[in-house]
C-alpha atoms as a PDB file:
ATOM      1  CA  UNK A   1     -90.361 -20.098 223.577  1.00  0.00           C
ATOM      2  CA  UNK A   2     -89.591 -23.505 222.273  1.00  0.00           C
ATOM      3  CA  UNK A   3     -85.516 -24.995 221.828  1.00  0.00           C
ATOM      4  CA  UNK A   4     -83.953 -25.753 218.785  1.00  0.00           C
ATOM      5  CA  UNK A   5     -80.749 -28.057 218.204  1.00  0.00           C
ATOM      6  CA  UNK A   6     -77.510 -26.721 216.738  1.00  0.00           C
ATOM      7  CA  UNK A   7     -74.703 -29.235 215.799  1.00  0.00           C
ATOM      8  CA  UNK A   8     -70.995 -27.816 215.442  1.00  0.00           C
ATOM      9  CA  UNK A   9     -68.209 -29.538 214.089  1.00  0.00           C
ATOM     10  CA  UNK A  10     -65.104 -28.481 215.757  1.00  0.00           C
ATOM     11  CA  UNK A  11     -61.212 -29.599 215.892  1.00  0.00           C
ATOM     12  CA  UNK A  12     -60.014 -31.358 218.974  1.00  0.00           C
ATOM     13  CA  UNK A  13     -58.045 -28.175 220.199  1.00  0.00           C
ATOM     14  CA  UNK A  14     -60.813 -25.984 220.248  1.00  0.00           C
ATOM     15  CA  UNK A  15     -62.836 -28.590 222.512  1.00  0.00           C
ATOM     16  CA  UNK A  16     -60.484 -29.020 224.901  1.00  0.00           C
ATOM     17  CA  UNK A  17     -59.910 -25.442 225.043  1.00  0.00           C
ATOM     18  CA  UNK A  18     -63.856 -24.862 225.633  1.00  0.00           C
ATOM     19  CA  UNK A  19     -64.143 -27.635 227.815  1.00  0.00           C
ATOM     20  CA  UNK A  20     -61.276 -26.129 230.379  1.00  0.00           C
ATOM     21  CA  UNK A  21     -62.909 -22.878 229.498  1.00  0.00           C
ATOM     22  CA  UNK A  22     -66.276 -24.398 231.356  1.00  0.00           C
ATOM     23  CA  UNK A  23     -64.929 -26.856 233.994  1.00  0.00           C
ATOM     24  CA  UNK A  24     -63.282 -23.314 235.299  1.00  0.00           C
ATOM     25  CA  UNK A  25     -66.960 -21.813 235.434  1.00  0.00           C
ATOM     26  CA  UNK A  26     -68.516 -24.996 236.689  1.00  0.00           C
ATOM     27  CA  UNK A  27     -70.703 -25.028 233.104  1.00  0.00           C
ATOM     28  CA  UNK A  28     -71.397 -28.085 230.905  1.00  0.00           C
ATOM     29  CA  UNK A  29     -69.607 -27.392 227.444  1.00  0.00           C
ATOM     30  CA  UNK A  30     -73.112 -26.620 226.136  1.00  0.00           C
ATOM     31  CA  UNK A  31     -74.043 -24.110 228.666  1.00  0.00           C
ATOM     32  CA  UNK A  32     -71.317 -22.563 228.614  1.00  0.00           C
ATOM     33  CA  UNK A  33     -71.276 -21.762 224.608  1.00  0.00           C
ATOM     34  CA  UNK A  34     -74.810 -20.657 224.923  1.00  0.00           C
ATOM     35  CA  UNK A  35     -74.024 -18.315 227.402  1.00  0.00           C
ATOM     36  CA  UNK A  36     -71.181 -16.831 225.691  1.00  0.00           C
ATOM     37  CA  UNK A  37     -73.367 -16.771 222.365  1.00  0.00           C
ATOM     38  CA  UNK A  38     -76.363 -14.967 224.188  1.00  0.00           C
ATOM     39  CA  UNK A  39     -73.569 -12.470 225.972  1.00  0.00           C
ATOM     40  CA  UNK A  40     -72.384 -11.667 222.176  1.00  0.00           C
ATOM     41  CA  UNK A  41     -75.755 -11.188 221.240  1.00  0.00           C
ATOM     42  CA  UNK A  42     -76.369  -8.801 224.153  1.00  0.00           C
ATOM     43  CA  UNK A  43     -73.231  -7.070 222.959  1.00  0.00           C
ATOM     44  CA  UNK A  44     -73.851  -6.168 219.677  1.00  0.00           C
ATOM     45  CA  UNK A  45     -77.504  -4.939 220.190  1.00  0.00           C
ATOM     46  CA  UNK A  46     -75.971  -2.730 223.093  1.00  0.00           C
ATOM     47  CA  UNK A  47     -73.463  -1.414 220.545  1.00  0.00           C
ATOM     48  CA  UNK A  48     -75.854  -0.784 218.408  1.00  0.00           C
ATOM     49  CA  UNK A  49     -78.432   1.033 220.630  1.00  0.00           C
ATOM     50  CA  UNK A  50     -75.514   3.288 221.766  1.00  0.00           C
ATOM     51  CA  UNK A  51     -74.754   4.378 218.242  1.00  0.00           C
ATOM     52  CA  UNK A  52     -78.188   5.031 216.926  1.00  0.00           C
ATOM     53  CA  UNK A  53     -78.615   7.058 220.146  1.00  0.00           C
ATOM     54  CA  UNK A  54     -75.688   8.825 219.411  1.00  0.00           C
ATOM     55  CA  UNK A  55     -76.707   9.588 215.964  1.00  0.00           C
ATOM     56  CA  UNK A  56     -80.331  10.828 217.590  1.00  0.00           C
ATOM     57  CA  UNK A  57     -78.592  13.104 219.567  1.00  0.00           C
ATOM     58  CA  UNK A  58     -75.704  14.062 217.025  1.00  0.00           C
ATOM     59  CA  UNK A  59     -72.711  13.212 218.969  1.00  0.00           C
ATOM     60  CA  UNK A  60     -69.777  12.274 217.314  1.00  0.00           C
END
């Protein structure tokens, strides 16, 4: 699996806010919105699992 490069444009406030955010976890600015992307990600397909199981099964 090969990387990609994503640019974001973002204000001032919300870089400073994501920089504290990741000198508190020890994480470069990058790493740390990865993570939090790929944690999202994990998320939703959870969510998602959970409901079509519950559908399977017919639980409401």
């Amino acid at each position: 699996m090969g990387t990609s490069v994503l640019s974001l444009r973002m204000d001032g406030e919300l870089l400073d806010r994501l920089q504290h955010h990741a000198a508190r976890r020890g994480m470069s600015v990058q790493d740390y919105v990865v993570r939090t992307l790929v944690r999202d990600d994990f998320d939703e397909r959870f969510q998602t699992a959970v409901e079509e199981t519950e559908k399977f099964y017919g639980v409401t």
